[in-house]
Protein backbone atom coordinates (compact mmCIF):
# COMPACT_ATOMS: atom_id res chain seq x y z
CA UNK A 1 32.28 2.13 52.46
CA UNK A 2 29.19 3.35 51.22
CA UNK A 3 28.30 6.59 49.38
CA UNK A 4 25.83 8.67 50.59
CA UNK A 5 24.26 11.99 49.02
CA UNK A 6 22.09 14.36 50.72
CA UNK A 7 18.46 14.62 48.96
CA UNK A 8 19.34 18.34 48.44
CA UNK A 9 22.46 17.71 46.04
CA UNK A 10 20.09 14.69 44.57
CA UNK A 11 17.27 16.70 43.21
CA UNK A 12 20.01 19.32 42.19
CA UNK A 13 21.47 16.33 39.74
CA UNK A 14 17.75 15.51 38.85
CA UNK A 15 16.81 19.35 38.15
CA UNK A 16 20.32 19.76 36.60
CA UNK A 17 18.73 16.69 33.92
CA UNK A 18 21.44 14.53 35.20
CA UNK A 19 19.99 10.55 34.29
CA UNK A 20 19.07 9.29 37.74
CA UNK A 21 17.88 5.45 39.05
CA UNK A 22 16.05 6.10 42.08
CA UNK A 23 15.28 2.85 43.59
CA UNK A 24 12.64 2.62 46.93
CA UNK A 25 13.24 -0.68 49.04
CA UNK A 26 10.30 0.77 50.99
CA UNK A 27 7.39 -1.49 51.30
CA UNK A 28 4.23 -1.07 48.89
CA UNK A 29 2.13 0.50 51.28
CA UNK A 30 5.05 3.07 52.02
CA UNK A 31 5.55 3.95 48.67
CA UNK A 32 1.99 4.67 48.07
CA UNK A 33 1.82 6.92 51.09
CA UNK A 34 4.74 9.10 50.19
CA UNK A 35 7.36 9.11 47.60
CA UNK A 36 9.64 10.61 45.30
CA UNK A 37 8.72 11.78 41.84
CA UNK A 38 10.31 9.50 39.52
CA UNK A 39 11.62 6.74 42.01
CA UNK A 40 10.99 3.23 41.16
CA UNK A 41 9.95 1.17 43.88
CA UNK A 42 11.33 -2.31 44.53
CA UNK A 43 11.00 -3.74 48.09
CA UNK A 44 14.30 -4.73 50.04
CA UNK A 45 13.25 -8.21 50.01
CA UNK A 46 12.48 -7.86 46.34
CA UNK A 47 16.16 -6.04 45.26
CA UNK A 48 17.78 -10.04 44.82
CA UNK A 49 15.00 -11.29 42.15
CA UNK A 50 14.99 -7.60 40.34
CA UNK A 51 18.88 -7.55 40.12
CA UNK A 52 19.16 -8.52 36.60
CA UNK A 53 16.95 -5.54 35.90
CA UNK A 54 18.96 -2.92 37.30
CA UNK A 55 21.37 -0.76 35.07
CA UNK A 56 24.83 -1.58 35.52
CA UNK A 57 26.20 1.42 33.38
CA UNK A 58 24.85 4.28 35.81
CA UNK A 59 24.79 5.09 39.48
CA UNK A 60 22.18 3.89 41.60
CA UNK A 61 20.67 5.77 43.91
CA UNK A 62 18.42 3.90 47.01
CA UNK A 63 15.80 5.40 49.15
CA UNK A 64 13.87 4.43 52.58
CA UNK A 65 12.07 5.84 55.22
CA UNK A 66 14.96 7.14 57.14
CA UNK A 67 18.22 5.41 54.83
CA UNK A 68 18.77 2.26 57.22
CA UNK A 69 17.10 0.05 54.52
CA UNK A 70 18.56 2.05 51.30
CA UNK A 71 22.02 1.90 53.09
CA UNK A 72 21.52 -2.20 53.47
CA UNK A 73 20.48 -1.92 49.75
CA UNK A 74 23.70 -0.03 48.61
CA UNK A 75 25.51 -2.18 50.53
CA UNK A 76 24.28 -5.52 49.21
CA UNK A 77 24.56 -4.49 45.36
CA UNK A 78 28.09 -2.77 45.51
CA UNK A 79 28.93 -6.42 47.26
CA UNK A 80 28.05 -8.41 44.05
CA UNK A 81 28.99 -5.46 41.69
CA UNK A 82 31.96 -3.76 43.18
CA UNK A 83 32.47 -1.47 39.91
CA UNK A 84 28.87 -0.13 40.36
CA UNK A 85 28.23 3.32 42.04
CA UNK A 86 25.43 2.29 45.00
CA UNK A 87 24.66 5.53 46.96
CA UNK A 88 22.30 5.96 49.55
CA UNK A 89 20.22 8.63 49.93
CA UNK A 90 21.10 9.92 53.76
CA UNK A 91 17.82 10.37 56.03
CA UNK A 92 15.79 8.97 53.32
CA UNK A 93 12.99 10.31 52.54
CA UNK A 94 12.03 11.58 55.74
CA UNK A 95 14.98 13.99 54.75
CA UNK A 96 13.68 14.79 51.14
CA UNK A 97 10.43 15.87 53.02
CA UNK A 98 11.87 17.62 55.78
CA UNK A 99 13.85 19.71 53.14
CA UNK A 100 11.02 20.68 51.15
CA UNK A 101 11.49 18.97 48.19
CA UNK A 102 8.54 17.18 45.80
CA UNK A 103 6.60 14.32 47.26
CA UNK A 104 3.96 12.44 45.45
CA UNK A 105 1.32 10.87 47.67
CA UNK A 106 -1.87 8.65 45.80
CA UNK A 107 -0.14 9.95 42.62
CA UNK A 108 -0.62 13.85 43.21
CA UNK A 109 2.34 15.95 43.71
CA UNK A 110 2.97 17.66 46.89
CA UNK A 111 5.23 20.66 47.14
């Protein structure tokens, strides 16, 4: 089973200075259209060759579009690291949006 957290009790961790990994499997072109202040991208197909370089002390937390990719993404780390906290972000970022929380688009916040 995979964890999920709703973006609203996300950026309440974030705001509350809780240390957050934010990971976007979105595509390049996605991430530069939209995204979430502070998230790091790295495409699904990417997430095998970056493994190394993600923390394995602190939860993860993975963002899409809608959360069918992060929710693949969760699912395919907590597979080779069982002991890790994968979570995906439910409705993605289409959520995050929809709830009125920070996007960044071309690098300029928008409330």
């Amino acid at each position: 089973m995979i964890e999920e957290i709703h973006p609203e009790a996300l950026f309440a961790k974030m705001q509350a200075g809780e240390r957050v990994h934010l990971i976007d499997v979105r595509t390049p072109e996605e991430f530069e259209a939209a995204r979430v202040p502070g998230a790091r991208l790295i495409p699904l197909s990417m997430l095998p060759l970056e493994e190394a370089r993600l923390p394995k002390d602190a939860p993860i937390y993975f963002l899409c579009r809608s959360g069918a990719r992060s929710w693949q993404a969760a699912r395919w780390l907590k597979q080779r690291r069982p002991w890790q906290r994968c979570v995906n972000v439910a409705g993605g970022i289409l959520a995050w949006a929809e709830a009125g929380l920070p996007v960044e688009t071309h690098a300029e916040p928008v409330a």
